[in-house]
Protein backbone atom coordinates (compact mmCIF):
# COMPACT_ATOMS: atom_id res chain seq x y z
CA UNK A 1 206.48 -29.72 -52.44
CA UNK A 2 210.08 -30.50 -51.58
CA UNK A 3 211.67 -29.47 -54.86
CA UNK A 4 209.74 -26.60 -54.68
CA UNK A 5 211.39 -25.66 -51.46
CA UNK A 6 214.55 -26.58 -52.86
CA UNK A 7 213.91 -24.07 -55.99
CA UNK A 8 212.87 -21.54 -53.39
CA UNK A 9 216.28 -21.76 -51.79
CA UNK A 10 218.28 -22.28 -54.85
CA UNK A 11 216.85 -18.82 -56.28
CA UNK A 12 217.20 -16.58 -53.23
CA UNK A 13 220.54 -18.50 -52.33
CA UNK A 14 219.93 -17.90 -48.18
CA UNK A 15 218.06 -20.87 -46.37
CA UNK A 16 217.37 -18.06 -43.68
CA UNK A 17 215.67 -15.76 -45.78
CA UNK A 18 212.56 -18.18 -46.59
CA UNK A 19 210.25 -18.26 -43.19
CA UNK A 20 210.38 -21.57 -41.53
CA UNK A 21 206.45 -21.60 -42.11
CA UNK A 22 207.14 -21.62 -46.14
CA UNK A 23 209.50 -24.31 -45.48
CA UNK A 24 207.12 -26.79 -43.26
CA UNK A 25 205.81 -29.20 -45.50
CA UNK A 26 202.91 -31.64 -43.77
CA UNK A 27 200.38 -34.67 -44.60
CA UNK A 28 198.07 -35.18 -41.78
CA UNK A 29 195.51 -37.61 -40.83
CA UNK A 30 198.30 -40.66 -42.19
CA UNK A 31 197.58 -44.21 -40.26
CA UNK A 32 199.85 -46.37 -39.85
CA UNK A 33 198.80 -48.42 -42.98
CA UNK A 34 199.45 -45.84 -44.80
CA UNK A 35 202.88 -44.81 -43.75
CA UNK A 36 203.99 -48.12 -44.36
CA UNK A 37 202.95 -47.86 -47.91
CA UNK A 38 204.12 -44.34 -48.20
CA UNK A 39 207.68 -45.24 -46.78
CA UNK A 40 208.13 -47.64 -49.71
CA UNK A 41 208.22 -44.64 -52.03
CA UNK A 42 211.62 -43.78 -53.02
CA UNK A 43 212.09 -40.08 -52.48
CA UNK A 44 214.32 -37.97 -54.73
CA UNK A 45 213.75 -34.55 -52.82
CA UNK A 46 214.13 -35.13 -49.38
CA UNK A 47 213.07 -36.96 -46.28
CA UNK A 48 210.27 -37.82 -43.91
CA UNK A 49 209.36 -38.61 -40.19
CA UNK A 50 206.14 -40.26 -39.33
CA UNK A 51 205.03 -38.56 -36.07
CA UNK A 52 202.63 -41.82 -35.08
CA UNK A 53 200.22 -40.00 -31.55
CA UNK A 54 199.56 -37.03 -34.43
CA UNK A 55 199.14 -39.31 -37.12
CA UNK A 56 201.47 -36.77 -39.38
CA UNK A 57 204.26 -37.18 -41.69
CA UNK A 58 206.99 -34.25 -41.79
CA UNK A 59 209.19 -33.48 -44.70
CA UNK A 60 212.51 -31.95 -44.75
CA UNK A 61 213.76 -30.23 -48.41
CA UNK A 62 217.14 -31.73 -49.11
CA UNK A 63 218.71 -28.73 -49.46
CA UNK A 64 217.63 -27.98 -46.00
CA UNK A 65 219.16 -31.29 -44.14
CA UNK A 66 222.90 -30.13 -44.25
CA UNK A 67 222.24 -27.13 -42.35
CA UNK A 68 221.24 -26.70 -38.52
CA UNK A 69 218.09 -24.63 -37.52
CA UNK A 70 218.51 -21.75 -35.35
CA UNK A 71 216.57 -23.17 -32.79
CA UNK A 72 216.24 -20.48 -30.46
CA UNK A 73 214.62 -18.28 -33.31
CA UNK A 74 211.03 -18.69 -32.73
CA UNK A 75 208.37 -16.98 -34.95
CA UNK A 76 206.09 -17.18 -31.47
CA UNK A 77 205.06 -19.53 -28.35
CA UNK A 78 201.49 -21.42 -27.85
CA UNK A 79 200.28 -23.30 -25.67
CA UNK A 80 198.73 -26.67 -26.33
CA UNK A 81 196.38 -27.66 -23.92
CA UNK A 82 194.34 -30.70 -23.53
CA UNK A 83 191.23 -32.34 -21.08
CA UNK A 84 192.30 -35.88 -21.17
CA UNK A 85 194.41 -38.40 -23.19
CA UNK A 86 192.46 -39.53 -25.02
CA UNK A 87 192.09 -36.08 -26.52
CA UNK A 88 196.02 -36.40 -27.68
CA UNK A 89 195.86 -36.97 -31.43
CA UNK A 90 194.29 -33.62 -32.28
CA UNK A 91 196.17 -31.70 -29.65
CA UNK A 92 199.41 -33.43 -31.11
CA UNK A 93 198.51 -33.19 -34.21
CA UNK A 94 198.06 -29.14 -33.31
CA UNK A 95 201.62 -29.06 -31.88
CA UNK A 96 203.56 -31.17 -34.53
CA UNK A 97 201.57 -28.49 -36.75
CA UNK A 98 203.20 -25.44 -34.95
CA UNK A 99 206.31 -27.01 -34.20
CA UNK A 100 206.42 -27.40 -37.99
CA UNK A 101 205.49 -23.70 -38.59
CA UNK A 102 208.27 -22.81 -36.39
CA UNK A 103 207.02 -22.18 -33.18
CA UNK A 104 207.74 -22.92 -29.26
CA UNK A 105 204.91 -25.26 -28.15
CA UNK A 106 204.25 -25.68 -24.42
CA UNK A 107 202.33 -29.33 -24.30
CA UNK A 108 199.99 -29.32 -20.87
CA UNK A 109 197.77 -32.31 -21.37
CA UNK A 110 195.39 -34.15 -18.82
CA UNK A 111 194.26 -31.22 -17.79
CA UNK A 112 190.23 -31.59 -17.81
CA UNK A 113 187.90 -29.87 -15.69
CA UNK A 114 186.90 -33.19 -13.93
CA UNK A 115 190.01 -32.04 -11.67
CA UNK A 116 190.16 -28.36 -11.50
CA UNK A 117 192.73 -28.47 -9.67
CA UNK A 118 195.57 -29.75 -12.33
CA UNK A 119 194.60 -26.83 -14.66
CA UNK A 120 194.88 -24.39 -12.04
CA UNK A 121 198.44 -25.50 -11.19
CA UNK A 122 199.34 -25.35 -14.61
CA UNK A 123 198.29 -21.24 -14.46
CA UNK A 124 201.99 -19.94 -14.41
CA UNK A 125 202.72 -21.77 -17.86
CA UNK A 126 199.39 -20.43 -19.54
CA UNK A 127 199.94 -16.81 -18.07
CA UNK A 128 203.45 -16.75 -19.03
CA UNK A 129 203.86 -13.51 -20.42
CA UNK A 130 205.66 -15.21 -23.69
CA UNK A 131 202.67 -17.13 -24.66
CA UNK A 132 200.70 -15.68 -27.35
CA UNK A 133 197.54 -17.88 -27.88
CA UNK A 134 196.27 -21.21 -25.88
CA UNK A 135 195.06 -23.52 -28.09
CA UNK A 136 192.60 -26.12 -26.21
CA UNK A 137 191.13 -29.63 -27.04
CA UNK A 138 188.17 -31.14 -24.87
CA UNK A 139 186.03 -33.36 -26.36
CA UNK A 140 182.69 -35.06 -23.88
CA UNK A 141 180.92 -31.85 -22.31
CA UNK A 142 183.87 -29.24 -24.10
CA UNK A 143 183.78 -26.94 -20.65
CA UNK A 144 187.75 -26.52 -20.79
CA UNK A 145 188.04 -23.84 -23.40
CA UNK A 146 185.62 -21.15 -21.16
CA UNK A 147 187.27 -21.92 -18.03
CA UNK A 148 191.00 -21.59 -19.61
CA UNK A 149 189.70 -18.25 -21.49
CA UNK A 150 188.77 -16.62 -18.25
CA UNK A 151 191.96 -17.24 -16.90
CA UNK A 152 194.08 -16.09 -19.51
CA UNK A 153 194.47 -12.79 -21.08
CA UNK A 154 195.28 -13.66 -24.80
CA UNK A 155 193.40 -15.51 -27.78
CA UNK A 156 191.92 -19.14 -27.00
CA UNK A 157 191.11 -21.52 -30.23
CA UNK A 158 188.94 -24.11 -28.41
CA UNK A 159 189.11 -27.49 -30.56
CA UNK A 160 186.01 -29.55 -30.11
CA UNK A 161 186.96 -33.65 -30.26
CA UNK A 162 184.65 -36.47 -30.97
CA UNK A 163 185.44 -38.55 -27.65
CA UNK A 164 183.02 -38.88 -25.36
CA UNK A 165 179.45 -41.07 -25.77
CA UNK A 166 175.98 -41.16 -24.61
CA UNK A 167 174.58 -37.71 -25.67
CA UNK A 168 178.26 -36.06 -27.03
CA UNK A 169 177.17 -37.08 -30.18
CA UNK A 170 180.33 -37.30 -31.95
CA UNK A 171 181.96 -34.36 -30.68
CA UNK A 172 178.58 -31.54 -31.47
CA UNK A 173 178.24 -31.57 -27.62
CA UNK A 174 181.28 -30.02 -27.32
CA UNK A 175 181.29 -28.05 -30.17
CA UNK A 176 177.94 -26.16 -28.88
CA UNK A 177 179.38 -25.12 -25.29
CA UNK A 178 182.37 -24.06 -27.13
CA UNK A 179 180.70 -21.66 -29.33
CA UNK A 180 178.67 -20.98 -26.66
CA UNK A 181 181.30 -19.70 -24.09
CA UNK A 182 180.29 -16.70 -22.54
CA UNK A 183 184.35 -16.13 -21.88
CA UNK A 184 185.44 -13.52 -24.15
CA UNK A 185 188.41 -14.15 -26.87
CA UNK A 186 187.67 -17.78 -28.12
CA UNK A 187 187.73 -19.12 -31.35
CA UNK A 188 186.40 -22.32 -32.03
CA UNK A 189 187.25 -24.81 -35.37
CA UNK A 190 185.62 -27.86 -36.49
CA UNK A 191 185.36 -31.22 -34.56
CA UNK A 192 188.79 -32.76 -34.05
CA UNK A 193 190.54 -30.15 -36.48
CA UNK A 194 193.95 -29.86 -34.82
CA UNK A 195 195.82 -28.35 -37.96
CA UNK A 196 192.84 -25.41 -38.53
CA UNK A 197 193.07 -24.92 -35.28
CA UNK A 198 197.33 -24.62 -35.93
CA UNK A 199 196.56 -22.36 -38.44
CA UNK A 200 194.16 -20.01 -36.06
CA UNK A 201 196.92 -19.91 -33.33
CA UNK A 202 199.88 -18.81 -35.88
CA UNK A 203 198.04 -15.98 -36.68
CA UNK A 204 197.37 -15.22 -33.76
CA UNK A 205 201.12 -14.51 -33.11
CA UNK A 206 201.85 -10.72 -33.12
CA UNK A 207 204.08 -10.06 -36.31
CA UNK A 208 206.90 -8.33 -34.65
C-alpha cells in the first residue's frame, strides 16, 4: 500500500494533489502480540505507529515523511462521542480512523446517560456549528445515540459495543435500541465497528 502511495505521488509529482483520505493507509484490530511481531518486519516503503487504546497501526508513504501536513486543512470536523471508558477502543479506533482520513476529531468520552448531566454540558461542542456528524459509542442499554440525536441537528452514526453483561448479550441489546431510536437522523453499524462507523461519518461531510 505504501509504494503504491509513493507511485501515486511520483506520477502526479504534487503530494497536495492526492486527498489525504487516498493517502491514509490503516490495519485495525492489531494486539499487542501482534505489533510486536509486525515491528520486526523490515519496511522498505515507509513507516508505522502503533496507536495501542485503538488497537491500530498507521502508515506513512516515504515519500510523504519529508514534507509537513497542512494541518489546518481539514476535509471536515466530527465528533466522537462515547458512554463510558470502557467503550474507548471502538470510539478510538473511530477517531484514529478519521484523524487518518484527514479530519478534525473532537474526543468527548464518559459521557453516558447514567449522568445526564455531563452530556448536557458537553452541548456547545456537539452543536458547534463546524461539526458535521456525531459519531456515538454506548454499549450496555445503547440509550446515548437517541438522546445525542435529539439534541443535535446533523447526522448521528450510533456504534453499538459489546460491554455490558447480564441480558446485553454481547452488544445486540444495544444494537436493538439503536436501530430502534425514534430520534430522527441516526445511522447505526455493526457491534463494536469503529472504522464502518469512520467510514459513515466521512461521508457524511458536505463535499464543499
Amino acid at each position: 500500500m505504501a509504494d503504491n502511495v509513493n507511485k501515486l505521488i511520483e506520477k502526479s509529482g504534487d503530494k497536495e494533489e492526492i486527498g489525504t483520505h487516498h493517502k491514509a493507509i490503516l490495519a485495525t484490530r492489531v494486539d499487542d502480540a501482534l505489533f510486536e511481531q509486525i515491528s520486526k518486519i523490515p519496511l522498505k516503503n515507509g513507516s508505522i505507529t502503533y496507536h495501542k487504546v485503538a488497537r491500530i497501526i498507521s502508515m506513512q508513504a516515504s515519500s510523504l515523511q519529508d514534507s509537513l501536513l497542512n494541518l489546518d486543512k481539514k476535509l471536515g470536523k466530527i465528533v466522537v462521542a462515547c458512554a463510558g471508558t470502557t467503550d474507548l477502543p471502538v470510539a478510538e479506533e473511530a477517531a484514529v480512523t478519521l484523524e487518518a482520513a484527514g479530519c478534525e476529531v473532537d474526543r468527548i468520552y464518559d459521557v453516558g446517560v447514567a449522568g445526564l448531566h455531563r452530556i448536557i454540558n458537553a452541548l456547545p461542542r456537539l452543536r458547534d456549528k463546524e461539526v458535521d456528524c456525531v459519531m456515538v459509542c454506548a454499549g450496555m442499554d445503547g440509550a446515548l445515540p437517541s438522546v445525542v440525536a435529539g439534541l443535535v441537528s446533523v447526522p448521528v452514526v450510533a456504534v453499538p459495543t459489546s460491554i455490558g453483561y447480564g441480558a446485553s448479550f454481547g452488544g445486540l441489546s444495544a444494537m436493538l435500541t439503536m436501530l430502534n431510536s425514534c430520534a430522527p437522523g441516526v445511522g447505526v453499524v455493526n457491534i463494536d465497528n469503529g472504522f464502518g462507523g469512520a467510514a459513515l461519518a466521512f461521508k457524511c461531510i458536505p463535499k464543499k
